[in-house]
PDB file of N, CA and C in Angstrom:
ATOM      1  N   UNK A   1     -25.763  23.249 -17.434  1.00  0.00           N
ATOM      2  CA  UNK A   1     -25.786  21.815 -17.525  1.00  0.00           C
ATOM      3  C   UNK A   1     -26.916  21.411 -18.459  1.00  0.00           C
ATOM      4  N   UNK A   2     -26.744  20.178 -19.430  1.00  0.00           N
ATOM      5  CA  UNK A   2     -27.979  19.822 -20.316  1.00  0.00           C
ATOM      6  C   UNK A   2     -27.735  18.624 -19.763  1.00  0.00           C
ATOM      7  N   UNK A   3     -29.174  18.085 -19.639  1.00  0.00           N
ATOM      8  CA  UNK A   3     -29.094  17.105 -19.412  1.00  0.00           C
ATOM      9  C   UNK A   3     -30.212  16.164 -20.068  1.00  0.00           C
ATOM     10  N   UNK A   4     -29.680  15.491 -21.512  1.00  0.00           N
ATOM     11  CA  UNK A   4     -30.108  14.344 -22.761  1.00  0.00           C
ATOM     12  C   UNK A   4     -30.886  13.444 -21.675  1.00  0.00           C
ATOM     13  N   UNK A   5     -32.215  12.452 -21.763  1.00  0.00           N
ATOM     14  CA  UNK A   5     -32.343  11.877 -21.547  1.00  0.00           C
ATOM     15  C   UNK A   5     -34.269  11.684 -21.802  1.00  0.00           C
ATOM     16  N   UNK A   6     -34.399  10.199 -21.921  1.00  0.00           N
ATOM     17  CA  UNK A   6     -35.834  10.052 -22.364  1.00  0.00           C
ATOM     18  C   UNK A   6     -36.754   9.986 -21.205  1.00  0.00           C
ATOM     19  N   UNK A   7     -36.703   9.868 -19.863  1.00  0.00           N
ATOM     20  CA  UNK A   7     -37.297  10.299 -18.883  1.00  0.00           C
ATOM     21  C   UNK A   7     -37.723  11.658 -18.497  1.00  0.00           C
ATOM     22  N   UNK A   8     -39.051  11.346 -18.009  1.00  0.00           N
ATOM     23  CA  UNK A   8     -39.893  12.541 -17.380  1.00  0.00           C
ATOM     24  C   UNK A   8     -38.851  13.256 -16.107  1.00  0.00           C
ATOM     25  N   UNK A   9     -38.568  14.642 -16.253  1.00  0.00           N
ATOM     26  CA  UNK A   9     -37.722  15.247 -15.445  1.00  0.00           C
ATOM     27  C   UNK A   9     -38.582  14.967 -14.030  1.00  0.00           C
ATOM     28  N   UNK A  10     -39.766  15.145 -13.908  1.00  0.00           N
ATOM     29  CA  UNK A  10     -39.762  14.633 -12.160  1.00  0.00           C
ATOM     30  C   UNK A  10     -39.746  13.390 -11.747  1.00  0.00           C
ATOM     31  N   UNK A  11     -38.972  11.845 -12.478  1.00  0.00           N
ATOM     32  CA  UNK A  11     -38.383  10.839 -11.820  1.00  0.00           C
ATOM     33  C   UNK A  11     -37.101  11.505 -11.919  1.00  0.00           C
ATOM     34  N   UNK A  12     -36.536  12.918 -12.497  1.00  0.00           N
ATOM     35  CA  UNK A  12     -35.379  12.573 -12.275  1.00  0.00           C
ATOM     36  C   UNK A  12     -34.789  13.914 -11.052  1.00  0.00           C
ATOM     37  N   UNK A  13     -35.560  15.009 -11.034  1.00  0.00           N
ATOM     38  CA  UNK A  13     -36.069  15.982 -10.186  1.00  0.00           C
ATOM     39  C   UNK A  13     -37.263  15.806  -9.439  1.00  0.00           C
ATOM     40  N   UNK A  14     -37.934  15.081  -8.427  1.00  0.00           N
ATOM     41  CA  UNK A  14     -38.772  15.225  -8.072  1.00  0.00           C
ATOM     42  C   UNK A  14     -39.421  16.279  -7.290  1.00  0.00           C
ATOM     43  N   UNK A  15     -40.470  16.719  -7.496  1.00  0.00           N
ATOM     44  CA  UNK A  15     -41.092  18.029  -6.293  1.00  0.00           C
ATOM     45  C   UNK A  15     -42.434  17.124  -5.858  1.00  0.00           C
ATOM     46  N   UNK A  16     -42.583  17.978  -4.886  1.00  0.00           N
ATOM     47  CA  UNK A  16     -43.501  17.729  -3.873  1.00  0.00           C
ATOM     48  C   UNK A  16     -44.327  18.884  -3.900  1.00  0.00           C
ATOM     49  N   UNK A  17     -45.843  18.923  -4.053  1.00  0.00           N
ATOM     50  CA  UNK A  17     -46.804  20.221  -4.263  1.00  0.00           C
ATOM     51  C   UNK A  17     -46.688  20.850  -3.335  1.00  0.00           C
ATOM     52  N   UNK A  18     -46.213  20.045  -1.401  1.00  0.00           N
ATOM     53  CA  UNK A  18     -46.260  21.084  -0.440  1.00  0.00           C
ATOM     54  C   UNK A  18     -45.239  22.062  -0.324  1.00  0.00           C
ATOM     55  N   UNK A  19     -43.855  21.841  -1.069  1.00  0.00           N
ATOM     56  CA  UNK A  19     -42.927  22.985  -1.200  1.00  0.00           C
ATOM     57  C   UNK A  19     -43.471  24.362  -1.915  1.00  0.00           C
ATOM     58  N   UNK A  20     -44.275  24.192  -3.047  1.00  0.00           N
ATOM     59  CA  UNK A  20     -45.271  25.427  -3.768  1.00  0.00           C
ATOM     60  C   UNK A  20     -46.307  25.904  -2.947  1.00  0.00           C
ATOM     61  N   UNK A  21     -46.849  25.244  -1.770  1.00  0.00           N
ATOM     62  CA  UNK A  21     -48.168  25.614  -1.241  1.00  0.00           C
ATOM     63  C   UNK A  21     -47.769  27.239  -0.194  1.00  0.00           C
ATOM     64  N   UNK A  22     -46.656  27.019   0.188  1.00  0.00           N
ATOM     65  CA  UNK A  22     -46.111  28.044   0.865  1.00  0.00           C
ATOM     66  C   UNK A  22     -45.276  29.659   0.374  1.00  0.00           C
ATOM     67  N   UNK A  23     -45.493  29.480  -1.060  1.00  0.00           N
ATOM     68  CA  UNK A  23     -44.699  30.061  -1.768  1.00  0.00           C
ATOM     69  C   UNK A  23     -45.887  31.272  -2.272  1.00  0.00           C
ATOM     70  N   UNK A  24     -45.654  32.510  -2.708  1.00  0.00           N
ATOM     71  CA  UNK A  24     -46.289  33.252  -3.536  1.00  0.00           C
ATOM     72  C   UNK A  24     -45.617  34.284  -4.411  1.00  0.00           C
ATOM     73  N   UNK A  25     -46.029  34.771  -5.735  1.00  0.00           N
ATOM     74  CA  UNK A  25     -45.001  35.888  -6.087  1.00  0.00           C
ATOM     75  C   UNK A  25     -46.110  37.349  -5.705  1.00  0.00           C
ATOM     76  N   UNK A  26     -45.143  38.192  -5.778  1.00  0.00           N
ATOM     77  CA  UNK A  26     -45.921  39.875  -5.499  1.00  0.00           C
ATOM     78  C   UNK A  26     -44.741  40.537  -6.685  1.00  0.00           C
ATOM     79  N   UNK A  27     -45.831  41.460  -6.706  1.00  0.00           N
ATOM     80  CA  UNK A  27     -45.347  42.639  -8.122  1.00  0.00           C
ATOM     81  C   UNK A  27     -44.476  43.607  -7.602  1.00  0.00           C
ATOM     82  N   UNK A  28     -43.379  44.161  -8.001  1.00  0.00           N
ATOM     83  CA  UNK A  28     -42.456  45.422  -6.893  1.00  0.00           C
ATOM     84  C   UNK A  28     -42.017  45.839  -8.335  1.00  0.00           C
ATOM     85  N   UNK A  29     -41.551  47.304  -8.668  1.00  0.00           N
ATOM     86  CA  UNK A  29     -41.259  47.923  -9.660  1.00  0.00           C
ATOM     87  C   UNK A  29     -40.326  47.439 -10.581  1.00  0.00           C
ATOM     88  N   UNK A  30     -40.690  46.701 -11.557  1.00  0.00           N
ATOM     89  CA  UNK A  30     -39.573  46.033 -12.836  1.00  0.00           C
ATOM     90  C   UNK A  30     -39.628  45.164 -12.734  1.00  0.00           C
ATOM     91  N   UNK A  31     -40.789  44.468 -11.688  1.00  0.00           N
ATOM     92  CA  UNK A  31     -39.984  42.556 -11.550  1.00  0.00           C
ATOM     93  C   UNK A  31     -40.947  42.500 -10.495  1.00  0.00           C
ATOM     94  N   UNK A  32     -40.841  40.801 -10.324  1.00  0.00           N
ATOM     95  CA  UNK A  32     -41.594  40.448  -9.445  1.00  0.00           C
ATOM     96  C   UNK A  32     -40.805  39.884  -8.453  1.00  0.00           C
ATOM     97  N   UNK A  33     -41.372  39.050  -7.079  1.00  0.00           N
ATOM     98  CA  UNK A  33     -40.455  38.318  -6.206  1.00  0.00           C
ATOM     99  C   UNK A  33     -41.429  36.906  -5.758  1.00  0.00           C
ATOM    100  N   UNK A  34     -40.719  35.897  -6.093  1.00  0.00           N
ATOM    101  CA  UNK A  34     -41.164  34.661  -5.060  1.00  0.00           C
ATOM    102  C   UNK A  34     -40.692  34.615  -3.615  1.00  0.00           C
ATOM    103  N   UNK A  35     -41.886  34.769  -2.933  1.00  0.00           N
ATOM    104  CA  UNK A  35     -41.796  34.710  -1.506  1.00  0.00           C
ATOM    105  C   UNK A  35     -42.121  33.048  -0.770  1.00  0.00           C
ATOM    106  N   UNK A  36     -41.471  32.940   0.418  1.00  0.00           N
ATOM    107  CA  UNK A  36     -41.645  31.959   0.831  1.00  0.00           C
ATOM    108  C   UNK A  36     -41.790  32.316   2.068  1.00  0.00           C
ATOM    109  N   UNK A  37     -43.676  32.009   2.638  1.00  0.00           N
ATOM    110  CA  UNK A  37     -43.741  31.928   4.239  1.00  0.00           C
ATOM    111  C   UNK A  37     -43.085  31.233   5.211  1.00  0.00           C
ATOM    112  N   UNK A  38     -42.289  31.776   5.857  1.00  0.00           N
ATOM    113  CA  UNK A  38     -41.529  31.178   7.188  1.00  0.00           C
ATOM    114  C   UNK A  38     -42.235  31.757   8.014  1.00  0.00           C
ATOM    115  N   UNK A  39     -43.363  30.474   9.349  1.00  0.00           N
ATOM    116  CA  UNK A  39     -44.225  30.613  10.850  1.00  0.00           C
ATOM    117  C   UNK A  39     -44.697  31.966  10.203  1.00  0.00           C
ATOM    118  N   UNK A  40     -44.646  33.122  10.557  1.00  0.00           N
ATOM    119  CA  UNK A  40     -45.310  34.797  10.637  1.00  0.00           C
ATOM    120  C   UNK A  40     -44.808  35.647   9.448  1.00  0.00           C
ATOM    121  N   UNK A  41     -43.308  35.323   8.867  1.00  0.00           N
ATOM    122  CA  UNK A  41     -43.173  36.021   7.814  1.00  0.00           C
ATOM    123  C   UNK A  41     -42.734  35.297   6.406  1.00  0.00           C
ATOM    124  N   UNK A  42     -42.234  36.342   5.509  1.00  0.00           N
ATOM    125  CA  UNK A  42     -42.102  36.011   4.728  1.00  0.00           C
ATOM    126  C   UNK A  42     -40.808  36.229   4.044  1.00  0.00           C
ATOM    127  N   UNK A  43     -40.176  34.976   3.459  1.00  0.00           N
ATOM    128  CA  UNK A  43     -38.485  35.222   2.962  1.00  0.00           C
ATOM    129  C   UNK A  43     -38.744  35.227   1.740  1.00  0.00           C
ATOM    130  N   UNK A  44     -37.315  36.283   0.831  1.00  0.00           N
ATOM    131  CA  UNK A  44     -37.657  36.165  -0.397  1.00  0.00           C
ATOM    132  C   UNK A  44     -36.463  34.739  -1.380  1.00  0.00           C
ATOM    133  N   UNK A  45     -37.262  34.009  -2.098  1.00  0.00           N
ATOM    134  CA  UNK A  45     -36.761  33.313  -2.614  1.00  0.00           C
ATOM    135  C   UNK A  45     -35.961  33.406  -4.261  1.00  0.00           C
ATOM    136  N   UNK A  46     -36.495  34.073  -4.956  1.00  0.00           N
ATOM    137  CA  UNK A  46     -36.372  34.487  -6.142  1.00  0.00           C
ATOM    138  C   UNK A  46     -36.339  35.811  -6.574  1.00  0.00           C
ATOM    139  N   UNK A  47     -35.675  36.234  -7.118  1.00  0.00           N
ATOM    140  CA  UNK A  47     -36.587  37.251  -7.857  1.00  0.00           C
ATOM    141  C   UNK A  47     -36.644  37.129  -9.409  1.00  0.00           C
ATOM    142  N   UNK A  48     -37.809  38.021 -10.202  1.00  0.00           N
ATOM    143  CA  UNK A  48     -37.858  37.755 -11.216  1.00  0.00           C
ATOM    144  C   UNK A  48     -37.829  39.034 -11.936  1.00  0.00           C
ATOM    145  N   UNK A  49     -36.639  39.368 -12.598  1.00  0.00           N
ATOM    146  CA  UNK A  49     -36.915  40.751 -13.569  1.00  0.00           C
ATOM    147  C   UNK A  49     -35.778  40.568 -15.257  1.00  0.00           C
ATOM    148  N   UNK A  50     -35.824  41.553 -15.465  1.00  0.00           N
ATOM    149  CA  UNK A  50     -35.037  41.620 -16.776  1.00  0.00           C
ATOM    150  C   UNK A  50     -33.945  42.687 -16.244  1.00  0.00           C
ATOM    151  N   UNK A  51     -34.395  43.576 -15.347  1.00  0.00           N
ATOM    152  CA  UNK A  51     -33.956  44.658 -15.078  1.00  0.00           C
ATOM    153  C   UNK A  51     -32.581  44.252 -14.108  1.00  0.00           C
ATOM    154  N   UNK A  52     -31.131  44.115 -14.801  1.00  0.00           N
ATOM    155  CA  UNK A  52     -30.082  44.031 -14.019  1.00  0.00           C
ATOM    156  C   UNK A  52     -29.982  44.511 -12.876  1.00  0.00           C
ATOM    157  N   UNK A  53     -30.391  45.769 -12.428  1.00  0.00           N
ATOM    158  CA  UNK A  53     -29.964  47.017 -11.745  1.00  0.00           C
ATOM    159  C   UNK A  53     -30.677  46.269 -10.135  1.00  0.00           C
ATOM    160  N   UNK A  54     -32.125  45.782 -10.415  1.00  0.00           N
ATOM    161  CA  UNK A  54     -32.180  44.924  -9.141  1.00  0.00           C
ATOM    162  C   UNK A  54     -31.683  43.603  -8.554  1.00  0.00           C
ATOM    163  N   UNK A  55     -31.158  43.224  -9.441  1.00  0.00           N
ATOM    164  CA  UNK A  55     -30.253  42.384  -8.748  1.00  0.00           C
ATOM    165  C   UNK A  55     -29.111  42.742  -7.954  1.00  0.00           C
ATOM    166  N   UNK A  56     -28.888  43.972  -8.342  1.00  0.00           N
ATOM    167  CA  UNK A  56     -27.819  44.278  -7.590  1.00  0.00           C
ATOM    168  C   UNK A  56     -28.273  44.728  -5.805  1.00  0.00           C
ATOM    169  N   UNK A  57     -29.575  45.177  -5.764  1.00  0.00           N
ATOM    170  CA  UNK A  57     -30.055  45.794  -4.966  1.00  0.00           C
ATOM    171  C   UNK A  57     -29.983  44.778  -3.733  1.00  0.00           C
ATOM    172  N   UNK A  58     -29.770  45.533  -2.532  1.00  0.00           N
ATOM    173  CA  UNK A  58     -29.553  44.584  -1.514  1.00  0.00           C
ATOM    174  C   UNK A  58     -31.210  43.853  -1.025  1.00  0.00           C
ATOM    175  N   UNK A  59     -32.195  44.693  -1.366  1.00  0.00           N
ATOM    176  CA  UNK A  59     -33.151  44.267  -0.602  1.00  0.00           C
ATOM    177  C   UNK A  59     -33.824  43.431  -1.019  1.00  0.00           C
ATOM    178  N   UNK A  60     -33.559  43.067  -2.256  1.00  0.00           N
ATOM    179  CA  UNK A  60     -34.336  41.864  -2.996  1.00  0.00           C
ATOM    180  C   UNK A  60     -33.312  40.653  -3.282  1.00  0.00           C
ATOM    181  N   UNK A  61     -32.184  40.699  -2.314  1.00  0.00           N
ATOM    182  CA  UNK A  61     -31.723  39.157  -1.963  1.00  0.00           C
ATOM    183  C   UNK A  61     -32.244  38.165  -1.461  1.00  0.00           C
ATOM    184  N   UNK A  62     -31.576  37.557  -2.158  1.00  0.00           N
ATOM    185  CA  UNK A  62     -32.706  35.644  -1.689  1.00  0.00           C
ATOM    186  C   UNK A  62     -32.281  35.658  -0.160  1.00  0.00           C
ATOM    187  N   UNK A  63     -33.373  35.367   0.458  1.00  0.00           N
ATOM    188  CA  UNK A  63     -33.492  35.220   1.884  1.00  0.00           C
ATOM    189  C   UNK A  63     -32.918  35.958   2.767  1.00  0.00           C
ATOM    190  N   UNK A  64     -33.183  37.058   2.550  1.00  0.00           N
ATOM    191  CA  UNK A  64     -33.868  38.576   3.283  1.00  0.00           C
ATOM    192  C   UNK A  64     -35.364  38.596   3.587  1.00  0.00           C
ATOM    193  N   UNK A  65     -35.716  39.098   4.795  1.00  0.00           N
ATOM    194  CA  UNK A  65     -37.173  39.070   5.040  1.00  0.00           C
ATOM    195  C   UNK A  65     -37.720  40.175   4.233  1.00  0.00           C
ATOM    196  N   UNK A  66     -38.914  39.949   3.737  1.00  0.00           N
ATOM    197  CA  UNK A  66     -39.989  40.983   3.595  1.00  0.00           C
ATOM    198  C   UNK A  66     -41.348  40.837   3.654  1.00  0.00           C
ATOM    199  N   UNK A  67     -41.701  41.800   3.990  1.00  0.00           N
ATOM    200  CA  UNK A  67     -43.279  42.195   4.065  1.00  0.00           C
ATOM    201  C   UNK A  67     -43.816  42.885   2.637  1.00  0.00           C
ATOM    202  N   UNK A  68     -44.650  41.765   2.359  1.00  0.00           N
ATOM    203  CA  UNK A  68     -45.308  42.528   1.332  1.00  0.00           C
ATOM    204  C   UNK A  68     -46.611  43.715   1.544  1.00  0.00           C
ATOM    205  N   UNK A  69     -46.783  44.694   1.079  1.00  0.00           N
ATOM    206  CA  UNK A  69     -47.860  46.029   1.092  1.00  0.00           C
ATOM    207  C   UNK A  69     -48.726  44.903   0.563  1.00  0.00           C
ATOM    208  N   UNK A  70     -50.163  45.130   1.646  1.00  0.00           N
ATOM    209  CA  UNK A  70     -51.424  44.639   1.407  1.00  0.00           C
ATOM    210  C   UNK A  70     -51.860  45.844   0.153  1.00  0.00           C
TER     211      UNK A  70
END
């Protein structure tokens, strides 16, 4: 979708800083992942790679739990 227009995209998307405050990314081999704390753990929201092959991977589906290695 493009979407032409002379307005600032957050009157037309707005965010809120407390949706980011809960969020973090961590490094995992080829890519990274945005996590999002839910109460005690943590769901994954994103992931970020170039590398096709993890996307395919089951364990780095959006909202699957994980624990990230301290």
């Amino acid at each position: 979708m493009i979407l032409y227009t002379y307005q600032q995209i957050d009157s037309i998307f707005p965010v809120e800083e407390s949706d980011y405050q809960a969020q973090q990314v961590v490094d995992i081999p080829g890519g990274q992942l945005m996590l999002e704390q839910v109460s005690d753990e943590y769901r994954i929201v994103r992931l970020l790679s170039t590398d096709p092959n993890l996307f395919l991977d089951p364990r780095y589906t959006p909202g699957q739990p994980y624990k990230p290695s301290k």
